[in-house]
N, C-alpha and C. Protein backbone atom coordinates (compact mmCIF):
# COMPACT_ATOMS: atom_id res chain seq x y z
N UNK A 1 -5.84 19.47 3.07
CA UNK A 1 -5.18 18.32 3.65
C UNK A 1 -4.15 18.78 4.67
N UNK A 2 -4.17 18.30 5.77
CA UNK A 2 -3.37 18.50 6.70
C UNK A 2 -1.80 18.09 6.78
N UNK A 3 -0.45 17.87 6.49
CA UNK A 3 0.22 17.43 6.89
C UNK A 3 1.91 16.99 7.56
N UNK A 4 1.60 16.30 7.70
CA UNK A 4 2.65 16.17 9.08
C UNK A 4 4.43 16.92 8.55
N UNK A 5 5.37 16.05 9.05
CA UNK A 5 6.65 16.00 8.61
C UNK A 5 6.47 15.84 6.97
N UNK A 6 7.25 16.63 6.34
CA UNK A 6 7.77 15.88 4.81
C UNK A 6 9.02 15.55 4.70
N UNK A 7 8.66 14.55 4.23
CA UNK A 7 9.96 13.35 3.64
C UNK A 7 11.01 14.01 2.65
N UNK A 8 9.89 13.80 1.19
CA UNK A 8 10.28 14.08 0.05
C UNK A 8 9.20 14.72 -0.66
N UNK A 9 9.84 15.50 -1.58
CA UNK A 9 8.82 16.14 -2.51
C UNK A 9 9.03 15.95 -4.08
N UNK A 10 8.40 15.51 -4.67
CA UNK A 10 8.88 15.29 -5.90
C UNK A 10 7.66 16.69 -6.99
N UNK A 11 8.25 17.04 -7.63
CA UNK A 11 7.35 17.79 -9.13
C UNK A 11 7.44 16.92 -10.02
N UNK A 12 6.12 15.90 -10.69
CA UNK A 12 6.36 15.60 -12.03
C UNK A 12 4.82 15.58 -12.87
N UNK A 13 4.55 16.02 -13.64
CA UNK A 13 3.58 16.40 -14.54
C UNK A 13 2.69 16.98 -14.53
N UNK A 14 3.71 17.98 -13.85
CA UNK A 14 2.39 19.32 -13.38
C UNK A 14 2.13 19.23 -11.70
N UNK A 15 2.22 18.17 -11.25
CA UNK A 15 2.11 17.78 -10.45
C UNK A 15 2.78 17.52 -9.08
N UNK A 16 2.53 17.80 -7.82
CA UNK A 16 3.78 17.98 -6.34
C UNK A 16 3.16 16.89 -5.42
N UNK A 17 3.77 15.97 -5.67
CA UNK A 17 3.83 14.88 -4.65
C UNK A 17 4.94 14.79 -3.36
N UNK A 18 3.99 14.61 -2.00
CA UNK A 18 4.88 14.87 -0.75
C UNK A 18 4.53 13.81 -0.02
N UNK A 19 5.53 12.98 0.43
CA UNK A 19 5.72 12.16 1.42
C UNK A 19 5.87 12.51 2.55
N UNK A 20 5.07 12.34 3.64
CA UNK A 20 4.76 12.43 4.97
C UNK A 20 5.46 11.27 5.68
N UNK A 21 5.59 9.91 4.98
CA UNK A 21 6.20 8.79 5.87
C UNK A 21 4.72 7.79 5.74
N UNK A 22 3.69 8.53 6.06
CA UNK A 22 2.45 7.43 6.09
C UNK A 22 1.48 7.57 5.02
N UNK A 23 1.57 8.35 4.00
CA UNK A 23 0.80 8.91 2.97
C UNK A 23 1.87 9.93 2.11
N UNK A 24 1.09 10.20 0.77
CA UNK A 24 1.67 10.46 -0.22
C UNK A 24 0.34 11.31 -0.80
N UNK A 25 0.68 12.90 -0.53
CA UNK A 25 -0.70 13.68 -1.15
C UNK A 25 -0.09 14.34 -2.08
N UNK A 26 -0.89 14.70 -3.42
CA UNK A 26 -0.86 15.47 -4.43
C UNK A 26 -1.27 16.34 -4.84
N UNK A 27 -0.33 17.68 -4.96
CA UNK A 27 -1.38 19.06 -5.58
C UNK A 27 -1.33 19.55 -6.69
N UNK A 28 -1.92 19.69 -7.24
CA UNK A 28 -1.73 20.85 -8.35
C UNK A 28 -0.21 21.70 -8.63
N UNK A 29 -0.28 22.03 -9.81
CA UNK A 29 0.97 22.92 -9.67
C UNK A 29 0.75 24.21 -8.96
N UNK A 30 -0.59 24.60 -8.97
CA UNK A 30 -1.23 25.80 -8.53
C UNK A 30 -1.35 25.81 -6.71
N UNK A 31 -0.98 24.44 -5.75
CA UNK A 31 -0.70 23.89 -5.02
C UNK A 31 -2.56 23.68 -3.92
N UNK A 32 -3.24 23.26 -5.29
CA UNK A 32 -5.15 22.75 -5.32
C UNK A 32 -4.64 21.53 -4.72
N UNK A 33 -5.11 20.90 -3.49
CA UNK A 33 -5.49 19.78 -3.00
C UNK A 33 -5.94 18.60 -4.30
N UNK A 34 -5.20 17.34 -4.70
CA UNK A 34 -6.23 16.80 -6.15
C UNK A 34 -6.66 15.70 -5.23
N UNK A 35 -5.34 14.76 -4.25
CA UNK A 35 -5.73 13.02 -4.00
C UNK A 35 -4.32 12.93 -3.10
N UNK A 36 -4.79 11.39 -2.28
CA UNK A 36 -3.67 11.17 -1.79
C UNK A 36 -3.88 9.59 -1.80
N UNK A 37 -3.11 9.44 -1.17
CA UNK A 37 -2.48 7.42 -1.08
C UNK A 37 -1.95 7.24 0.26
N UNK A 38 -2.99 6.72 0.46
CA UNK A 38 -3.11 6.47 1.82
C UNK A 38 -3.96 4.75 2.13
N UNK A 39 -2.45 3.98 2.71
CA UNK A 39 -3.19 2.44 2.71
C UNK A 39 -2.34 2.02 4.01
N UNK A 40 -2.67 2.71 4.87
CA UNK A 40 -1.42 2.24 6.05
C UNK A 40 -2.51 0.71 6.59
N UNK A 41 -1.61 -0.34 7.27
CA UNK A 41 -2.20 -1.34 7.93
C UNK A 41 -0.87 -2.58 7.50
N UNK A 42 -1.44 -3.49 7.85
CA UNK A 42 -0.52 -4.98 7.88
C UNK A 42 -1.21 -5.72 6.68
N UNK A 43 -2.47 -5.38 6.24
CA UNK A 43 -2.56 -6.12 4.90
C UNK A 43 -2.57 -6.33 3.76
N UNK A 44 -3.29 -7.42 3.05
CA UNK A 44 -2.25 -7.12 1.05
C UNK A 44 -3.09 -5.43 0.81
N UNK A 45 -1.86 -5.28 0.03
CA UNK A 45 -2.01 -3.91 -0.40
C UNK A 45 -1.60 -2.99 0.74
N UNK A 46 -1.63 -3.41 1.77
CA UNK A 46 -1.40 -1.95 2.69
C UNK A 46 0.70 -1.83 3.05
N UNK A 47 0.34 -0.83 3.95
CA UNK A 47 1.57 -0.70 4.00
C UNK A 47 1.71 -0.23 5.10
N UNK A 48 2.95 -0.46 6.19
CA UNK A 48 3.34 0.17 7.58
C UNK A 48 3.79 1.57 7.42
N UNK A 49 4.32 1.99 6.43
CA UNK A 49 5.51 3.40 6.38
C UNK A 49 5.74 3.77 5.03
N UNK A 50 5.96 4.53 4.61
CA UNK A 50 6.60 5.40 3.41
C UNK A 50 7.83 5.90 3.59
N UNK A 51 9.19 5.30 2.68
CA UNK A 51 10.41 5.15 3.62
C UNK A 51 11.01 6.11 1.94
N UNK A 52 10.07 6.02 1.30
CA UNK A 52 10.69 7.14 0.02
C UNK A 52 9.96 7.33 -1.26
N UNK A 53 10.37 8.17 -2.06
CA UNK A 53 8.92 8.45 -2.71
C UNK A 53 9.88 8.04 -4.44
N UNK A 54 9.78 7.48 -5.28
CA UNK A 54 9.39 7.71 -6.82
C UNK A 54 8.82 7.71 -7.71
N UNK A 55 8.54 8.19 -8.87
CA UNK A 55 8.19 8.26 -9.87
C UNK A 55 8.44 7.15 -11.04
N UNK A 56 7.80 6.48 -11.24
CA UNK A 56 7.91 5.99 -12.69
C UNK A 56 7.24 5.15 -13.69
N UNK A 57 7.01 5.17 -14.78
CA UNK A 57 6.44 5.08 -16.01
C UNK A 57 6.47 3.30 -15.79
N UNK A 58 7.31 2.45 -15.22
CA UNK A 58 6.80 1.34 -15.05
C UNK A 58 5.99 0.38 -14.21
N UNK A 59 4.92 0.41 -14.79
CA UNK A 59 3.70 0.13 -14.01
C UNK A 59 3.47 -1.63 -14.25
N UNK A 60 2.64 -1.93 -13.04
CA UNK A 60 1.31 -3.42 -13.16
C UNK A 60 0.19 -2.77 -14.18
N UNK A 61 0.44 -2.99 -15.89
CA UNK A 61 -0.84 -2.70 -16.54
C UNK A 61 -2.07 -3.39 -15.85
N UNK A 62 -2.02 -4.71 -15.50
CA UNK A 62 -3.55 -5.10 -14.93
C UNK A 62 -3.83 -4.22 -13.83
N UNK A 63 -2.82 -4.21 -12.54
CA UNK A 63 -3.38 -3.97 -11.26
C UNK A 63 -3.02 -2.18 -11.51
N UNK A 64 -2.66 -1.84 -12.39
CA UNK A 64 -2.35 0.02 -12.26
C UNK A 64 -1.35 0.50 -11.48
N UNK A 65 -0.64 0.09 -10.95
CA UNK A 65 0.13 -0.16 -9.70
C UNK A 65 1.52 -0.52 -9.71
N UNK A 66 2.11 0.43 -8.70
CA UNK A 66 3.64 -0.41 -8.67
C UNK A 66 3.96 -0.32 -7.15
N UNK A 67 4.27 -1.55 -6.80
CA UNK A 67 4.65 -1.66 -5.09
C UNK A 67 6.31 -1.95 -5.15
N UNK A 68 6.92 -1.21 -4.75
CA UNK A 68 8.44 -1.93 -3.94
C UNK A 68 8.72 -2.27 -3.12
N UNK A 69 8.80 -3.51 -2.50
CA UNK A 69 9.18 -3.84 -1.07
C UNK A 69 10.62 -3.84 -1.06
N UNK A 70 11.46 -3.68 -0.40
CA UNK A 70 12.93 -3.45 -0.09
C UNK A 70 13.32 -4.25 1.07
């Protein structure tokens, strides 16, 4: 995976999540390419920017998901 500027980097469960601003990719602790999150656009579900990155255990059980708009 290629990427740009990083934002933020977070370590949590083994796991290194980095914010670029437009995506959010994840590696391994071993720093293995696994997935990223990537939904840039104007519609439901998408998003213009990645303005900061967290972590946390409270989730949308139906939709899997947690969005913050600010």
């Amino acid at each position: 995976a290629i990427i740009g500027d990083i934002n933020k980097i977070i370590l949590y469960d083994n796991k290194l999540f980095a914010n670029d601003g437009s995506r959010i990719i994840v590696f391994d602790n071993k720093g293995k390419y696994l997935f990223k999150i990537e939904k840039l656009g104007r519609g439901p579900g998408e998003y213009t920017d990645i303005t900061d990155l967290t972590i946390s255990n409270n989730i949308d059980q139906s939709n899997d998901k947690k969005i913050d708009y600010v």
